[in-house]
N, C-alpha and C. Protein backbone atom coordinates (compact mmCIF):
# COMPACT_ATOMS: atom_id res chain seq x y z
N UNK A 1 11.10 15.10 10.88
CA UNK A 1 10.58 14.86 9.55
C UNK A 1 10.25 16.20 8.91
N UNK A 2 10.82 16.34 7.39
CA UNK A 2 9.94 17.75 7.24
C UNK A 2 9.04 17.93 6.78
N UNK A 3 8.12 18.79 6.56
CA UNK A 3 6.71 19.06 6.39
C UNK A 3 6.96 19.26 4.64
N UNK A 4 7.85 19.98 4.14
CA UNK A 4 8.33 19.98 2.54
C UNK A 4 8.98 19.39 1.81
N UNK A 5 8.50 18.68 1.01
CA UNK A 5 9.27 18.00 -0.51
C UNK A 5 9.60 19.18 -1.13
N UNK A 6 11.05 19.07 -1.14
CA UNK A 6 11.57 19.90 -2.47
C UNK A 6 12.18 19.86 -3.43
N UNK A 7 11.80 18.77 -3.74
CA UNK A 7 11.43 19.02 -5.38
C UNK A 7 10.55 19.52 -6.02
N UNK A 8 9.62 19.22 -5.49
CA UNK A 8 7.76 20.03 -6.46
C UNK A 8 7.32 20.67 -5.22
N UNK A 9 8.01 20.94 -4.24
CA UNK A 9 7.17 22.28 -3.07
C UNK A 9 5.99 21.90 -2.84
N UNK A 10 5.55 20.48 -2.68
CA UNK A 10 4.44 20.30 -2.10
C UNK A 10 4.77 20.58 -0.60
N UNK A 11 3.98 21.00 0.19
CA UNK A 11 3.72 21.01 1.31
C UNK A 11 2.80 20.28 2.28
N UNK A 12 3.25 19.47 3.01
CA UNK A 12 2.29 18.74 3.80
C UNK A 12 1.90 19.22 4.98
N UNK A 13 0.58 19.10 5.58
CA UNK A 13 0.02 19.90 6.64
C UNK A 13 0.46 18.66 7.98
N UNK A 14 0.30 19.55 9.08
CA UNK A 14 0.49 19.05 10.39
C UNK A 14 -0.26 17.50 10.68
N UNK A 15 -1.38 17.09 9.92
CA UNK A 15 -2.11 15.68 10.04
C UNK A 15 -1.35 14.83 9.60
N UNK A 16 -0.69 15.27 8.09
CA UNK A 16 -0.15 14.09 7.51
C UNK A 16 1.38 13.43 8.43
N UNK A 17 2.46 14.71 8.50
CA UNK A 17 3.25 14.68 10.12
C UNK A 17 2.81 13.81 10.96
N UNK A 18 1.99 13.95 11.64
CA UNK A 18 0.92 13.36 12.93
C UNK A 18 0.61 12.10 12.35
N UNK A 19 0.44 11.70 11.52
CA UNK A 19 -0.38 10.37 10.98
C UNK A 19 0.60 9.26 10.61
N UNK A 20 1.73 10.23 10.21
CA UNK A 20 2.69 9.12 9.86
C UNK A 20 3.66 8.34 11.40
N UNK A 21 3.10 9.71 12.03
CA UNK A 21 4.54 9.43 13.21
C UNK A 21 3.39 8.48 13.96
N UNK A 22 2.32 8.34 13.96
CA UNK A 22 1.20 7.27 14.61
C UNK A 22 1.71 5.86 13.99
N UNK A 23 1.75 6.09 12.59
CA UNK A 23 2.29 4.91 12.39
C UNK A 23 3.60 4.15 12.29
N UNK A 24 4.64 5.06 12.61
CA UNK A 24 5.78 4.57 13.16
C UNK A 24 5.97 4.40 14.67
N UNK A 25 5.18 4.96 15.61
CA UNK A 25 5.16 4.90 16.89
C UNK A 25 3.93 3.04 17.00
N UNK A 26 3.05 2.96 15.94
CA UNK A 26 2.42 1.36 16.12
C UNK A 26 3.31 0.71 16.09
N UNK A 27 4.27 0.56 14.82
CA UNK A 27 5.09 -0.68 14.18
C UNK A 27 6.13 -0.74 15.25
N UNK A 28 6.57 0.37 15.99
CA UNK A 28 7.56 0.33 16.63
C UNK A 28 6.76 -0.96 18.20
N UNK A 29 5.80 -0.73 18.48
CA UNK A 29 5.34 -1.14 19.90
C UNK A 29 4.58 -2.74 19.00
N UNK A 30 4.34 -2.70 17.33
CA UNK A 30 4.52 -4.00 17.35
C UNK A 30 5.59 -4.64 17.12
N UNK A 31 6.95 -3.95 16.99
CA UNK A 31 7.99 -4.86 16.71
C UNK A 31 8.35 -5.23 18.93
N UNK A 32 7.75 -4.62 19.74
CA UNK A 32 8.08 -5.27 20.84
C UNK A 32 7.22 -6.47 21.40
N UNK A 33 6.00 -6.31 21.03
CA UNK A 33 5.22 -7.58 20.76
C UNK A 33 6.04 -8.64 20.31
N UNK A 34 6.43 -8.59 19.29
CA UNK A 34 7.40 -10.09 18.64
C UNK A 34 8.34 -10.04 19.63
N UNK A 35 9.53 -9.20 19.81
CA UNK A 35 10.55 -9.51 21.07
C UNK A 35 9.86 -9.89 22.08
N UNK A 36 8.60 -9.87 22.71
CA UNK A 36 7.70 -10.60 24.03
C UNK A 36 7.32 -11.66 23.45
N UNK A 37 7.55 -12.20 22.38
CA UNK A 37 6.81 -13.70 21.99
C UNK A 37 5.18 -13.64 22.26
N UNK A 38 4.50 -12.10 21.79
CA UNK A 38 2.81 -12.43 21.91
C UNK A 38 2.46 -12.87 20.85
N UNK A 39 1.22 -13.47 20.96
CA UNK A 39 0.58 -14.16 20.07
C UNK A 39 0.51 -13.42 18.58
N UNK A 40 0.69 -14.72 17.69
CA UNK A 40 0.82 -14.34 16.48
C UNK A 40 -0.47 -13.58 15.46
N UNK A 41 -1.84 -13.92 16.36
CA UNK A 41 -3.02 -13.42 16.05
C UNK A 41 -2.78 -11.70 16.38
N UNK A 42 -2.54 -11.36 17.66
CA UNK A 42 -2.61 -10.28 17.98
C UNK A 42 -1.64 -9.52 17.03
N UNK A 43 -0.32 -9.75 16.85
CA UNK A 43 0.33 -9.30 15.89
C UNK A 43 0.14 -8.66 14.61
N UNK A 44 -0.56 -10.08 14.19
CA UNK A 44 -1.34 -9.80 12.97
C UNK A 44 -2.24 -9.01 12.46
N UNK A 45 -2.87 -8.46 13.52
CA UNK A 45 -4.07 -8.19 13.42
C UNK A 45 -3.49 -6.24 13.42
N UNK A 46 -2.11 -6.57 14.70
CA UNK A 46 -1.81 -4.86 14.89
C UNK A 46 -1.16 -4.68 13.17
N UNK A 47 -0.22 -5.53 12.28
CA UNK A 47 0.04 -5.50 11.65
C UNK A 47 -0.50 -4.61 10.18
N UNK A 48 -1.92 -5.70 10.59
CA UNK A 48 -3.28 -4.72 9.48
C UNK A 48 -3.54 -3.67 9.81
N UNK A 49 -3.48 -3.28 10.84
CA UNK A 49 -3.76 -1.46 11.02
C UNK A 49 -2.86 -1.00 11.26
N UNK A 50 -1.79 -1.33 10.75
CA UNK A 50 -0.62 -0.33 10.22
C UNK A 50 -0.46 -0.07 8.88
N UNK A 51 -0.70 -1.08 8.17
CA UNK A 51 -0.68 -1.12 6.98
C UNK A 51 -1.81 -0.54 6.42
N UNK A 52 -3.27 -0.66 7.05
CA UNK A 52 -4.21 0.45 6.81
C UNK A 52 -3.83 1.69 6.81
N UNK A 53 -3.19 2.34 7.99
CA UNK A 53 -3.13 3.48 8.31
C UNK A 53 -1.85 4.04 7.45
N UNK A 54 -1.30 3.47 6.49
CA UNK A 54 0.21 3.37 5.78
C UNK A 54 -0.75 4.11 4.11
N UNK A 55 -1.03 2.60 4.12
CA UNK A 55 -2.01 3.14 2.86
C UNK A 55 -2.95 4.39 2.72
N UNK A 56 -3.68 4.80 3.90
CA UNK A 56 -4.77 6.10 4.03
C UNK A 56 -3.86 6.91 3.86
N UNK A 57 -2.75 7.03 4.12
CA UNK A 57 -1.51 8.11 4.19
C UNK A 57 -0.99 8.11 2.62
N UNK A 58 -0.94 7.26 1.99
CA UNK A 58 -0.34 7.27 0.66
C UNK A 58 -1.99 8.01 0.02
N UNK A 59 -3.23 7.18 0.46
CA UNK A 59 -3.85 8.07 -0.65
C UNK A 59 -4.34 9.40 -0.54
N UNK A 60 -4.13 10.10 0.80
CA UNK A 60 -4.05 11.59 0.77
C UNK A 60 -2.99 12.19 0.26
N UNK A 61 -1.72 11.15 0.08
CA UNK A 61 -0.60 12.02 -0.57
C UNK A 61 -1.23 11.87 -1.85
N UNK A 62 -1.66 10.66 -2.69
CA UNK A 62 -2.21 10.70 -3.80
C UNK A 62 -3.02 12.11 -4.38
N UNK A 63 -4.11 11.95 -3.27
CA UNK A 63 -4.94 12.88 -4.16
C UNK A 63 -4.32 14.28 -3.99
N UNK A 64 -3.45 14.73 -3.05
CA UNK A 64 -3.21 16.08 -2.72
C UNK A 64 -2.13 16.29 -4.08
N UNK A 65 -1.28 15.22 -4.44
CA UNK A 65 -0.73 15.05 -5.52
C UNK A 65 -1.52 15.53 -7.08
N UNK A 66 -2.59 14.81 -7.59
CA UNK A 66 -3.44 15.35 -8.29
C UNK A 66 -4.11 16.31 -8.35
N UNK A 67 -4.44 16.81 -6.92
CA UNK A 67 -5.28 18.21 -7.25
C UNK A 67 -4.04 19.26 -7.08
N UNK A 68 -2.64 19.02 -6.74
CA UNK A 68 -1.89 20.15 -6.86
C UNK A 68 -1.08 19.91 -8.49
N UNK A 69 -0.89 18.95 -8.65
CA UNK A 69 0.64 18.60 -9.43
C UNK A 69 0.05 18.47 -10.50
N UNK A 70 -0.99 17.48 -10.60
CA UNK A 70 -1.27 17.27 -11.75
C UNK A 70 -2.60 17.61 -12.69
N UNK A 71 -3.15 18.98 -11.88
CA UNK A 71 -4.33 19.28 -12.46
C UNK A 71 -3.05 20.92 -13.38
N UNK A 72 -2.22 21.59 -12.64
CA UNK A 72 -1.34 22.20 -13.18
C UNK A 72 -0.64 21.97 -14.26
N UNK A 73 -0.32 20.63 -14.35
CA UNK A 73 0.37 19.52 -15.50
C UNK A 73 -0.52 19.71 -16.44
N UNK A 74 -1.56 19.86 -16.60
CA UNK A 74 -2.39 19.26 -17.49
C UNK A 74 -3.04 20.71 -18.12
N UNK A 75 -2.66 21.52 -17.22
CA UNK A 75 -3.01 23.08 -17.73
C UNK A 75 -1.98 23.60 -18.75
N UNK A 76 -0.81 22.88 -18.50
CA UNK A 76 0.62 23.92 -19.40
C UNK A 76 0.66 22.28 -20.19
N UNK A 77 -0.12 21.69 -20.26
CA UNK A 77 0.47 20.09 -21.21
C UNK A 77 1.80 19.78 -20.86
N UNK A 78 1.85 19.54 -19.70
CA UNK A 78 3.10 18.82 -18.88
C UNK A 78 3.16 17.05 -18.84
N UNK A 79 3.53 16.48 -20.01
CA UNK A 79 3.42 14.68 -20.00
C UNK A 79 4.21 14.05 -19.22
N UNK A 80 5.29 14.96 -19.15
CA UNK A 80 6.31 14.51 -18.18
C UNK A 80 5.58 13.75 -16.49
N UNK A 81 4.92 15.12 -16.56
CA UNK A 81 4.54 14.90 -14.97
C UNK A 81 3.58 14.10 -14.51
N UNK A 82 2.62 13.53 -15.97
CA UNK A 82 1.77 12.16 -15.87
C UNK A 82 2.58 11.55 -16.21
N UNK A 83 3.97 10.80 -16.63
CA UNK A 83 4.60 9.77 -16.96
C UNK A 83 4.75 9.31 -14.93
N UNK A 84 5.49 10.38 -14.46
CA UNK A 84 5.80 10.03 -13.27
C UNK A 84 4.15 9.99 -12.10
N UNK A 85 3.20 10.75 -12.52
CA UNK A 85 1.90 10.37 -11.67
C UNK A 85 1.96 8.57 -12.21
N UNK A 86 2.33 8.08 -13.00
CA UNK A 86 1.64 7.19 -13.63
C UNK A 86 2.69 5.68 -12.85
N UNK A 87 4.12 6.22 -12.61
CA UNK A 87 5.12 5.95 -12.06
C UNK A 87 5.43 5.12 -10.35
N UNK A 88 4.45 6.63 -9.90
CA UNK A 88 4.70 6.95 -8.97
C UNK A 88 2.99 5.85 -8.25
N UNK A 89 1.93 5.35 -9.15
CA UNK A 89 1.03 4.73 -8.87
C UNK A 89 1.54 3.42 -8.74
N UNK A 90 2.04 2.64 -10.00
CA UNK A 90 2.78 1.65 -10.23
C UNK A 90 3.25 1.30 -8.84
N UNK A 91 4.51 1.85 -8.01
CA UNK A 91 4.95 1.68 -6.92
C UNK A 91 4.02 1.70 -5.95
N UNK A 92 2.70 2.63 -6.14
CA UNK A 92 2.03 2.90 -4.72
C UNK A 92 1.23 1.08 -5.00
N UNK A 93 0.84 0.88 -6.16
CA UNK A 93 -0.43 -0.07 -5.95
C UNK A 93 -0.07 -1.49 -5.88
N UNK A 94 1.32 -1.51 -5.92
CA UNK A 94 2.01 -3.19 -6.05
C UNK A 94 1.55 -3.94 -4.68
């Protein structure tokens, strides 16, 4: 995975790396749960703390997003780049 988006050169630090691959290493050991036929409670339940830990990950990209991208945007009157903050929420909050 790489640590840089390049398009806007954000850079992500070694946690966010680490945090995501936690949560592809859960979903992966709950998709073997369902191939073992375990209970649908337990599932469920690993389900929600993936999806917790999915979301905590989107809103550190969030805010690291705002205090890099779009406090800059707003220094040179960049609308562009709140059309897509604004965009880019839309998708996060559905």
């Amino acid at each position: 995975m790489r640590e840089e988006k390049k398009d806007t050169g954000t850079k992500y630090d070694k946690s966010m790396v680490n945090r995501l691959a936690r949560a592809t290493g859960h979903l992966k050991s709950i998709r073997g749960m369902v191939e073992e036929g375990r209970d649908c409670s337990e599932v469920l339940i690993q389900l929600a703390a993936v999806r917790s830990a999915v979301n905590g990950a989107g809103k550190e990209v969030l805010k690291q997003y705002i205090d890099e991208c779009i406090e800059e945007a707003l220094e040179k009157g960049d609308a562009e780049s709140l059309k897509r903050l604004n965009k880019a929420l839309d998708s996060f909050l559905k």
